[in-house]
C-alpha atoms as a PDB file:
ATOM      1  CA  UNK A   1     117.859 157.816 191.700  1.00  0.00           C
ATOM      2  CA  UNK A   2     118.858 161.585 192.204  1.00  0.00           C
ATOM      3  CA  UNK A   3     122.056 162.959 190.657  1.00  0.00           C
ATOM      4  CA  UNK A   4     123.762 165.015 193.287  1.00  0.00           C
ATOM      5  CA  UNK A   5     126.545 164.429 195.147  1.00  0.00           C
ATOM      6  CA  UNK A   6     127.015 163.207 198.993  1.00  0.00           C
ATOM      7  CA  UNK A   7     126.829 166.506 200.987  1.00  0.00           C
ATOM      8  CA  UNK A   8     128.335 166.408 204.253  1.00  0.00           C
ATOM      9  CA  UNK A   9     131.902 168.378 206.058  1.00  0.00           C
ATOM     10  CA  UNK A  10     135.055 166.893 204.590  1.00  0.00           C
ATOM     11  CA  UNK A  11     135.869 165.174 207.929  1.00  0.00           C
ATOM     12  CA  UNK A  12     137.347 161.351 207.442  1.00  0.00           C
ATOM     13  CA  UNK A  13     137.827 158.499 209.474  1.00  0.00           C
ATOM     14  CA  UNK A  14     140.057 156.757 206.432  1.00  0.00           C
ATOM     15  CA  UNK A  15     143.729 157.751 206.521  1.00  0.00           C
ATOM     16  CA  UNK A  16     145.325 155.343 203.780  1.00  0.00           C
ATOM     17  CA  UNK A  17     143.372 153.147 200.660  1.00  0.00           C
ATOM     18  CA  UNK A  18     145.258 150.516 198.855  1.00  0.00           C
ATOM     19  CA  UNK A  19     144.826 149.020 195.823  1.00  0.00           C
ATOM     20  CA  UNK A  20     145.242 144.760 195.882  1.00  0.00           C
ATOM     21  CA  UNK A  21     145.948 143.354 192.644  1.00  0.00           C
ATOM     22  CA  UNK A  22     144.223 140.267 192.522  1.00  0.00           C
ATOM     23  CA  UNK A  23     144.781 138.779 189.221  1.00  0.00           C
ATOM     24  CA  UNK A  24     143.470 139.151 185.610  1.00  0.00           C
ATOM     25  CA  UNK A  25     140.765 138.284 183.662  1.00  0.00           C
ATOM     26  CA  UNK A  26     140.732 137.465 179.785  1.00  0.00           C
ATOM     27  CA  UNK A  27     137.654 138.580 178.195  1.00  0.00           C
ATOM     28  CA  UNK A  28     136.206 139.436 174.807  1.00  0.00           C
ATOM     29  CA  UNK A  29     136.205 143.380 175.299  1.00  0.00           C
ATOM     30  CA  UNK A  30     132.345 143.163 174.528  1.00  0.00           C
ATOM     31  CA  UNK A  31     131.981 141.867 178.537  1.00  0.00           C
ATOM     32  CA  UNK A  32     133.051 145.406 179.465  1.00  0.00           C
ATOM     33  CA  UNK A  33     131.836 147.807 176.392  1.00  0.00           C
ATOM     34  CA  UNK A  34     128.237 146.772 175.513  1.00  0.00           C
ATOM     35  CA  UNK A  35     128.416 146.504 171.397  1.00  0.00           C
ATOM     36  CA  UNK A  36     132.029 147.228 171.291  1.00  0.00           C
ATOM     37  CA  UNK A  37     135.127 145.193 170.854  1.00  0.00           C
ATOM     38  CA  UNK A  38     133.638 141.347 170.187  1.00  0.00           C
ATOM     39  CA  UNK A  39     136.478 140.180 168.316  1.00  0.00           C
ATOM     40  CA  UNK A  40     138.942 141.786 171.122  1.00  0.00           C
ATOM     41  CA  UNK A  41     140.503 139.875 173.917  1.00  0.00           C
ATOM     42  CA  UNK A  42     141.448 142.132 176.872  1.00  0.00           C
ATOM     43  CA  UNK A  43     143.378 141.324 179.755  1.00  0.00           C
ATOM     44  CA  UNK A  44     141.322 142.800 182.630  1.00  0.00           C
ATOM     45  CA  UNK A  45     142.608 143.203 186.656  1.00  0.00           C
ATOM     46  CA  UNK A  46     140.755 142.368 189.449  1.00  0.00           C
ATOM     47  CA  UNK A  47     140.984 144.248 192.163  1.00  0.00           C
ATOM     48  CA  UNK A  48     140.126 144.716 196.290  1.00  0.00           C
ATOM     49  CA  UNK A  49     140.379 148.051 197.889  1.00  0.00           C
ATOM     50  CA  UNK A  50     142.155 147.805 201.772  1.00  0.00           C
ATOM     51  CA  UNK A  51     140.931 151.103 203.614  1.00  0.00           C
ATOM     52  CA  UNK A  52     143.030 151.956 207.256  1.00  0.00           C
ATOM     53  CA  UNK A  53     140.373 153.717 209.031  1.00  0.00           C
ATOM     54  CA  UNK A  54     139.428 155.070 212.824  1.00  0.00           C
ATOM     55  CA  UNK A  55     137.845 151.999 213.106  1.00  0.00           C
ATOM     56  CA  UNK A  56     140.171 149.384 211.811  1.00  0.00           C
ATOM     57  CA  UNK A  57     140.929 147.533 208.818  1.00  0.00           C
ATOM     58  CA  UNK A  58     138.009 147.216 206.091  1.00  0.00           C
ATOM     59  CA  UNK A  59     138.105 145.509 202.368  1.00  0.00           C
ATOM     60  CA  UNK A  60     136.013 146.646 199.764  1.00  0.00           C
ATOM     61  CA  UNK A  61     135.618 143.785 197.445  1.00  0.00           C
ATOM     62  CA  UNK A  62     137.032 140.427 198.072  1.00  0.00           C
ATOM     63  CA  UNK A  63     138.977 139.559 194.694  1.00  0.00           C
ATOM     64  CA  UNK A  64     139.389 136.503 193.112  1.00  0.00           C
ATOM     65  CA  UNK A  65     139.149 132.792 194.303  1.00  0.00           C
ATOM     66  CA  UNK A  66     142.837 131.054 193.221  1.00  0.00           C
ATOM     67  CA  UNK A  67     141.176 127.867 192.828  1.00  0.00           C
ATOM     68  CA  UNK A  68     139.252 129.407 189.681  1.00  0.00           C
ATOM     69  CA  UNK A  69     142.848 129.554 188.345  1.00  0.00           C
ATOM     70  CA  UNK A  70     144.650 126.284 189.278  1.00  0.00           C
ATOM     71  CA  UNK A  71     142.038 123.885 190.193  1.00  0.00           C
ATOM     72  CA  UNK A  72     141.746 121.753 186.660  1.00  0.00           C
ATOM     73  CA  UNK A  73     138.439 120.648 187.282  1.00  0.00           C
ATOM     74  CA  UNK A  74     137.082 124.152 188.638  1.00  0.00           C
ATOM     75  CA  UNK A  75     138.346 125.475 185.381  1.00  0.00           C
ATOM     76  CA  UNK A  76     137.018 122.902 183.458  1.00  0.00           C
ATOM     77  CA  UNK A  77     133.593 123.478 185.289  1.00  0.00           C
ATOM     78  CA  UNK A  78     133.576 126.724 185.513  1.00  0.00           C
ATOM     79  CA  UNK A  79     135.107 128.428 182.448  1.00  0.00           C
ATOM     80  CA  UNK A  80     136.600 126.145 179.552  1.00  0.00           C
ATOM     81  CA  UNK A  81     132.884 123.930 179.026  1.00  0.00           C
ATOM     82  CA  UNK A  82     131.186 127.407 178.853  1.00  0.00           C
ATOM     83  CA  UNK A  83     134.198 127.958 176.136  1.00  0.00           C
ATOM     84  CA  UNK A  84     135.444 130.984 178.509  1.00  0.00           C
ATOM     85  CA  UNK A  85     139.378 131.423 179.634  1.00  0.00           C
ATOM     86  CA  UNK A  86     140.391 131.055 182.980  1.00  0.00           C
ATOM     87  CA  UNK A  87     141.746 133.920 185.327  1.00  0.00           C
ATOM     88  CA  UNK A  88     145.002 134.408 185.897  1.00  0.00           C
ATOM     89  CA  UNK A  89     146.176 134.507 189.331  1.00  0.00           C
ATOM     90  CA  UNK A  90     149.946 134.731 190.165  1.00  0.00           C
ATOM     91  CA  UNK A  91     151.765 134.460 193.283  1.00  0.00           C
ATOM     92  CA  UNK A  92     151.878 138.048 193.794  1.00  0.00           C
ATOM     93  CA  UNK A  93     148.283 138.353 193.018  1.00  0.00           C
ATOM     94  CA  UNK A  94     147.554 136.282 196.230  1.00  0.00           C
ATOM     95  CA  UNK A  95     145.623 138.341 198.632  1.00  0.00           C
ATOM     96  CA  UNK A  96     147.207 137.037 202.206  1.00  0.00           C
ATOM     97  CA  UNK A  97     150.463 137.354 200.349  1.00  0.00           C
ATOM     98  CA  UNK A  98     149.451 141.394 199.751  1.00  0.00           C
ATOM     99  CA  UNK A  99     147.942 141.985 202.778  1.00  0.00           C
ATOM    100  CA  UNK A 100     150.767 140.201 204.675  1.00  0.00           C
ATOM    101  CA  UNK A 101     153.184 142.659 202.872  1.00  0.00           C
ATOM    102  CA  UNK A 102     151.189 145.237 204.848  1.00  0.00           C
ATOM    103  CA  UNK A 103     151.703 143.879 208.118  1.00  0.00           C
ATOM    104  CA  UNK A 104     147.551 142.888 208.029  1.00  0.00           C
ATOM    105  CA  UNK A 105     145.976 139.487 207.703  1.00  0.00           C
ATOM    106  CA  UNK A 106     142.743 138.268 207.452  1.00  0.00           C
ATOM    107  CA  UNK A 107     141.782 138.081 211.177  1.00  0.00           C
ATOM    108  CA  UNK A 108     142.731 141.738 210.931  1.00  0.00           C
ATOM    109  CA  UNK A 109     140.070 142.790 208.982  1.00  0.00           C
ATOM    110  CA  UNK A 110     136.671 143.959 210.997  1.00  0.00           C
ATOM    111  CA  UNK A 111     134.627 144.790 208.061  1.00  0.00           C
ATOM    112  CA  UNK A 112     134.133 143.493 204.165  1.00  0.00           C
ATOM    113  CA  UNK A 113     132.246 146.033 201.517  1.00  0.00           C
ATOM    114  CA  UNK A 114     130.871 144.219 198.942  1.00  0.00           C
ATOM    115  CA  UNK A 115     130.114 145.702 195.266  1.00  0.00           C
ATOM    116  CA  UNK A 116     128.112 142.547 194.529  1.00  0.00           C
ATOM    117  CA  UNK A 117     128.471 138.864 194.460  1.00  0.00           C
ATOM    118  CA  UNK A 118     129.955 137.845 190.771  1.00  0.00           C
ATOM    119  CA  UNK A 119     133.016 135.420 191.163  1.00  0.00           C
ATOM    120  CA  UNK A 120     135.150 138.356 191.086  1.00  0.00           C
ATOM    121  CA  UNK A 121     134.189 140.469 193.566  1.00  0.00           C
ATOM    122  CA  UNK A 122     133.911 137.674 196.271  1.00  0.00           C
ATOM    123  CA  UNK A 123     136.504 135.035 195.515  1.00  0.00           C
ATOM    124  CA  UNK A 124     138.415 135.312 199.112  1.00  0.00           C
ATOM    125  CA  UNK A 125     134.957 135.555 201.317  1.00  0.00           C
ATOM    126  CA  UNK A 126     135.525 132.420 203.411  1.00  0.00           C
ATOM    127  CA  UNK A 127     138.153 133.702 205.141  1.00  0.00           C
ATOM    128  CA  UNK A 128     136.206 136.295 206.761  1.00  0.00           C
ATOM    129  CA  UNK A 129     133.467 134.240 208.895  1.00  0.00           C
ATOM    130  CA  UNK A 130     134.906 137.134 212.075  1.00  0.00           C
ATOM    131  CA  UNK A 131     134.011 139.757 209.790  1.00  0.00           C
ATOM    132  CA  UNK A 132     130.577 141.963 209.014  1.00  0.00           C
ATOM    133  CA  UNK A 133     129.992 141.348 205.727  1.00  0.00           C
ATOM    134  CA  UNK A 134     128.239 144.299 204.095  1.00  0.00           C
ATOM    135  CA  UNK A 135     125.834 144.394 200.755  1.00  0.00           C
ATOM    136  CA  UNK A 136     122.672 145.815 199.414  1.00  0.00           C
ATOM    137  CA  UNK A 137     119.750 143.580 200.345  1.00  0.00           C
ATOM    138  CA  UNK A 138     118.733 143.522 196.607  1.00  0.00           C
ATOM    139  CA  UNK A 139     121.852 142.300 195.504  1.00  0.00           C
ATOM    140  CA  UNK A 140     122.018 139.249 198.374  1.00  0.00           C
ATOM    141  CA  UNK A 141     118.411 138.372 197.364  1.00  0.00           C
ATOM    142  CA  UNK A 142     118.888 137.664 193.875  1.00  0.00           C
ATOM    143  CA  UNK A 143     122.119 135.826 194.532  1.00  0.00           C
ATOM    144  CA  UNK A 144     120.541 133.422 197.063  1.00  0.00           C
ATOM    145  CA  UNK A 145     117.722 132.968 194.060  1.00  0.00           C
ATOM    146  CA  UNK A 146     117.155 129.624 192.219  1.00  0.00           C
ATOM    147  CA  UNK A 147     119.069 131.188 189.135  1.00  0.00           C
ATOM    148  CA  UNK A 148     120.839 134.267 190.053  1.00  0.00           C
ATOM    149  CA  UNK A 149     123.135 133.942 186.606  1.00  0.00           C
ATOM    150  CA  UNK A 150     126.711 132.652 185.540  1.00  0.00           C
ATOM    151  CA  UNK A 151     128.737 135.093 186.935  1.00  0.00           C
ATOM    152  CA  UNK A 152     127.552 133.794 190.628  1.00  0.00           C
ATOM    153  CA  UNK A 153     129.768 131.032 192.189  1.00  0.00           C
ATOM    154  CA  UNK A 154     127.016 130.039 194.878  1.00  0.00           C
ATOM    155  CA  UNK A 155     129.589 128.212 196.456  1.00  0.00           C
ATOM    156  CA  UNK A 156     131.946 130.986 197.447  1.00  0.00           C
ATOM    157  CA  UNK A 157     129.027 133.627 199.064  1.00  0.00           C
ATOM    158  CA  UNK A 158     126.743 130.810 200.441  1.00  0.00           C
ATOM    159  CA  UNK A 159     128.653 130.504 203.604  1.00  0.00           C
ATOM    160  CA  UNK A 160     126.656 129.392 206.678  1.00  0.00           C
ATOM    161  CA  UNK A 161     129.548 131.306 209.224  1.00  0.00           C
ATOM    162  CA  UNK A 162     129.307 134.421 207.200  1.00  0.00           C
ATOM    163  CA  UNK A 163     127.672 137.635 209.004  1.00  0.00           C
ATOM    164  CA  UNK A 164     125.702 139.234 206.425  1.00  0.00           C
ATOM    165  CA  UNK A 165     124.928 142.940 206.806  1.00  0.00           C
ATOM    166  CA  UNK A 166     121.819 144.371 204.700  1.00  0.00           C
ATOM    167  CA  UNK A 167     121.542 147.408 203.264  1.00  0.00           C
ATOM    168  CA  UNK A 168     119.009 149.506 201.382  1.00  0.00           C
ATOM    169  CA  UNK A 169     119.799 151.778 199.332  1.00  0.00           C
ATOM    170  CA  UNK A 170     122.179 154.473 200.166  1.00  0.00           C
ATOM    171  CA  UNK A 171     124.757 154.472 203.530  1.00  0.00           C
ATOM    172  CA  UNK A 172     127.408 155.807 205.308  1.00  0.00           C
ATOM    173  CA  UNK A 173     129.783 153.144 206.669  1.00  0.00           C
ATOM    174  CA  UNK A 174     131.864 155.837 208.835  1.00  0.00           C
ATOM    175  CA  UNK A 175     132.888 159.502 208.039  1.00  0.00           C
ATOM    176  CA  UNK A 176     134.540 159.394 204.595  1.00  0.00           C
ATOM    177  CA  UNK A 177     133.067 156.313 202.874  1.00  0.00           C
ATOM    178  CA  UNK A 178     129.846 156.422 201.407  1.00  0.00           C
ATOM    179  CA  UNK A 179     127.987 153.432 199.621  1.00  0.00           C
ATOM    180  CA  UNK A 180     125.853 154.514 196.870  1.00  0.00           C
ATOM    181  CA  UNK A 181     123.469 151.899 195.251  1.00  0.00           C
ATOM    182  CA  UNK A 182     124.068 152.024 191.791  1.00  0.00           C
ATOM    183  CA  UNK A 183     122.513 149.228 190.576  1.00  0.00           C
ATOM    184  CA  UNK A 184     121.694 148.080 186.619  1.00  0.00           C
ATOM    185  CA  UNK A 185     125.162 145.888 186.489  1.00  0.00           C
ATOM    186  CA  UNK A 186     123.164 143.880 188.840  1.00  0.00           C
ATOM    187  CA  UNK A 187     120.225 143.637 190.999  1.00  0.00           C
ATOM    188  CA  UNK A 188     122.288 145.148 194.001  1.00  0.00           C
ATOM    189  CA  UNK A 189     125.323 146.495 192.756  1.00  0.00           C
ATOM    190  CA  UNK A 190     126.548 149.718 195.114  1.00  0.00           C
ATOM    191  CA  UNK A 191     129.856 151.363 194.066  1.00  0.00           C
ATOM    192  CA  UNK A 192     131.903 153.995 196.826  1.00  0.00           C
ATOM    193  CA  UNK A 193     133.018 157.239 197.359  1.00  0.00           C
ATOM    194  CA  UNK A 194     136.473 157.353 200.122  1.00  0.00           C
ATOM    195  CA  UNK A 195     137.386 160.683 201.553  1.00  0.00           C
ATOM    196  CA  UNK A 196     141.327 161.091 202.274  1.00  0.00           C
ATOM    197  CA  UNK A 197     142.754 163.293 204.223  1.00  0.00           C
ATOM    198  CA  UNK A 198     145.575 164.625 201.673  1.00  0.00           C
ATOM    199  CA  UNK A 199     144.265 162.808 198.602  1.00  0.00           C
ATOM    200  CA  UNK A 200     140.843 164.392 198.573  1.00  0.00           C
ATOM    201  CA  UNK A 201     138.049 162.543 197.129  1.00  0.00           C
ATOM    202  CA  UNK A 202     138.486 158.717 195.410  1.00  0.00           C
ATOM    203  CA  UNK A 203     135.397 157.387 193.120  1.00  0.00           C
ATOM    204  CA  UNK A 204     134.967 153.682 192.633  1.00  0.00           C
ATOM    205  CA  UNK A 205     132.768 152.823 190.537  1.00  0.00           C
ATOM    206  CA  UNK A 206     133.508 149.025 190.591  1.00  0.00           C
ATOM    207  CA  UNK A 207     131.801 147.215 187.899  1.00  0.00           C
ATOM    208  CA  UNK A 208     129.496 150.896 186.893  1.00  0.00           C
ATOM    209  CA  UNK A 209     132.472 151.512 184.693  1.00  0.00           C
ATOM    210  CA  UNK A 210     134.777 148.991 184.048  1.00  0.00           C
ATOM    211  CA  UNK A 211     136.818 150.698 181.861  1.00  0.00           C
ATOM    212  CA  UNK A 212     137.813 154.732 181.205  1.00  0.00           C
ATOM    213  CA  UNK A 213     135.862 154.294 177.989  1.00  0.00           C
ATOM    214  CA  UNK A 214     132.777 153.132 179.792  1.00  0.00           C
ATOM    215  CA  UNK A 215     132.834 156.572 181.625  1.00  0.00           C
ATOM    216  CA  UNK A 216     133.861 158.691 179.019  1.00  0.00           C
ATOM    217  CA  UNK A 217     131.304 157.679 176.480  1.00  0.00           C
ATOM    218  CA  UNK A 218     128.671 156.388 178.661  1.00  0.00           C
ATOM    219  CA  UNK A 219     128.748 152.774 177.545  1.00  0.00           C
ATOM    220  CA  UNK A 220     127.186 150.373 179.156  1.00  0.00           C
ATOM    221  CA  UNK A 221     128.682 146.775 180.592  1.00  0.00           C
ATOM    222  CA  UNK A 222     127.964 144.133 178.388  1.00  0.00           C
ATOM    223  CA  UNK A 223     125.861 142.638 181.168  1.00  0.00           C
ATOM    224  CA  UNK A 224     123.663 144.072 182.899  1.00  0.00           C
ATOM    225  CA  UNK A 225     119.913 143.742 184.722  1.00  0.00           C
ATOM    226  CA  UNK A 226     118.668 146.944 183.800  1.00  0.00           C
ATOM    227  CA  UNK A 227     119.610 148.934 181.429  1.00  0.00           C
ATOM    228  CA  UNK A 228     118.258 152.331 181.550  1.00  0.00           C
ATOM    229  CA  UNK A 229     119.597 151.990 185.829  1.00  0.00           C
ATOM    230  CA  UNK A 230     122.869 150.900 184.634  1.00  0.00           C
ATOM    231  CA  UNK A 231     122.904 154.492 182.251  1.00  0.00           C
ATOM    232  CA  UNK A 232     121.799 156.486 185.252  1.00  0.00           C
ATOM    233  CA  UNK A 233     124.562 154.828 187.921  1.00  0.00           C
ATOM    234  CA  UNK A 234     127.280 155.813 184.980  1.00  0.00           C
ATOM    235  CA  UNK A 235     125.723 159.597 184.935  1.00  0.00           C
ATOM    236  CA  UNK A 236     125.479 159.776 189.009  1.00  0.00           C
ATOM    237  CA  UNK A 237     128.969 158.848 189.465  1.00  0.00           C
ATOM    238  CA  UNK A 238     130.249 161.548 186.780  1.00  0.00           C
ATOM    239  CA  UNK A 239     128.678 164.545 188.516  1.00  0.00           C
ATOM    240  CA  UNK A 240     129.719 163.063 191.789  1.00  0.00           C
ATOM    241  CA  UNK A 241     133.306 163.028 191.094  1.00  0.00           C
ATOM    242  CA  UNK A 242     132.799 166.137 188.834  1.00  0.00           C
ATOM    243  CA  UNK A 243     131.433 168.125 191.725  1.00  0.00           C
ATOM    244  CA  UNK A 244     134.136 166.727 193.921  1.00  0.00           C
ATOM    245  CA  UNK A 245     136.823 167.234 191.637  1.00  0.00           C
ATOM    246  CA  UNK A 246     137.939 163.341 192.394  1.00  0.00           C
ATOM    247  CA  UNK A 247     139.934 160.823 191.176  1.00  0.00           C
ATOM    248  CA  UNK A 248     138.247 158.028 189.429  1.00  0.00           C
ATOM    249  CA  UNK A 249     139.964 154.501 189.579  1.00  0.00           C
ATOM    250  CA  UNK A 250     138.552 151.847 187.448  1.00  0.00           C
ATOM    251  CA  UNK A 251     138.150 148.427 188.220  1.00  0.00           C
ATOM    252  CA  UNK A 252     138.654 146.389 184.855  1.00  0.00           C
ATOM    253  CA  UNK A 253     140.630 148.809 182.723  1.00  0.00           C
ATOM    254  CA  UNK A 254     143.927 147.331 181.929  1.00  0.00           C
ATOM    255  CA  UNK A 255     145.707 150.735 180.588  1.00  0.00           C
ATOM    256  CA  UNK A 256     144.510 152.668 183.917  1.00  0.00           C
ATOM    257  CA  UNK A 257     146.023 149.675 186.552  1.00  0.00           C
ATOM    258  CA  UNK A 258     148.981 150.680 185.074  1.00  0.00           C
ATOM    259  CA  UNK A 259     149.484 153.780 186.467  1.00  0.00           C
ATOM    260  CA  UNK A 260     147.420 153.132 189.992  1.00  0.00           C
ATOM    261  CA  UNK A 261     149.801 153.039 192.688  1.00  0.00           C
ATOM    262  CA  UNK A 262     149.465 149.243 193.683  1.00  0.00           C
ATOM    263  CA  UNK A 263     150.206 148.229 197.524  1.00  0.00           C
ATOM    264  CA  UNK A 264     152.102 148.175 199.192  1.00  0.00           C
ATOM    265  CA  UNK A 265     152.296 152.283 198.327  1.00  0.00           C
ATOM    266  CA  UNK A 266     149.018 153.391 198.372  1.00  0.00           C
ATOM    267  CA  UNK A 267     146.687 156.941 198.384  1.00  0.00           C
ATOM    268  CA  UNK A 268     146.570 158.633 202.191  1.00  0.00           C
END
């Protein structure tokens, strides 16, 4: 995996990116900082990044699935026997409720980006059977395998109406987003790069770097396929957004949400 930056004229087809809310989850800080933090709960967002482009709506990331926080039973089945805390997901977290607050709902939306297929990436994926739903190949594989791992709720990707889009490696999905696979996290994991037009250049790393200490020190998630990979996704993203001079916003970290702007204001 080469360390250099996406080359290419600073033309965009994305004119606003909004940052969705989606809920929290509480998690021994260890999840996020490989060897660091057992004893420490954290209270870690979810997010979903709405893009208005050229080309329509698109949603990178499809937050989480409210049921995983109010069902009783999917709690019970999912979280509490495995001796894990359910999310929290609030009213406001609700992503037709955030959308809707931007004029957009689901039949809006064209085009879903996934990062990769843990619960809380792809929680609100039924409701786009319309859209193209795009992923590395890798990372589809191993989540249609016999035991892709706990984090995967087969039940929310493994949609028969769902219009899967493959990708290998590498792609542009218009002028001004880039996918980069950056896997190690997991099999298939691919993290973006959005060109504004006034904002400049905006990192995600998704689950790369959950947290600003992950990128600062270079520490690992606590899960991960592949270590050494995982290392040299952290290092490709730095020099990207070093050599871009762009703003990094982190997926997990519950100091940084803070100070995002959340939608309905957003980064244009």
């Amino acid at each position: 995996m080469m360390l250099t930056a996406p080359v290419g004229a600073p033309s965009t087809s994305i004119r606003r990116l909004f940052v969705l809310l989606c809920g929290y989850e509480i998690l021994p800080k260890s999840i996020s900082t490989r060897d660091r933090g057992r004893r420490f709960i954290l209270s870690e967002p979810v997010c979903a990044y709405l893009l208005d482009t050229a080309s329509g709506w698109v949603l990178l990331d499809a937050g989480l699935n409210p049921a995983n926080a109010r069902d009783p039973s999917r709690m019970q089945e999912r979280f509490w026997r495995h001796g894990m805390t359910a999310p929290v997901v609030r009213d406001m977290h609700l992503l037709d409720r955030q959308l809707a607050e931007l004029g957009v709902s689901y039949d809006d939306i064209g085009h879903v980006i996934l990062s990769h297929l843990h619960y809380d990436h792809c929680g609100c994926l039924r409701h786009f059977p319309h859209a193209r739903i795009s992923i590395q190949r890798r990372e589809h594989t191993h989540a249609f395998g016999s035991e892709p791992g706990m984090a995967y709720f087969r039940d929310e990707y493994d949609d028969p109406r769902l219009q899967w889009d493959l990708q290998d490696g590498d792609w542009e999905a218009m002028p001004g987003l880039r996918l980069l696979e950056t896997r190690g996290h997991t099999q298939g994991h691919q993290s973006a790069v959005v060109q504004l037009p006034g904002s400049g250049t905006i990192v995600l790393p998704f689950d790369v770097a959950d947290l600003q200490e992950n990128w600062d020190d270079a520490v690992l998630p606590g899960e991960c396929c592949d270590d050494a990979a995982a290392s040299l996704a952290i290092e490709r993203l730095k020099v990207i957004a070093k050599q871009a001079c762009a703003k990094t916003l982190f997926f997990h970290d519950p100091v940084a949400i803070q100070e995002i702007r959340l939608a309905p204001e957003g980064y244009s």
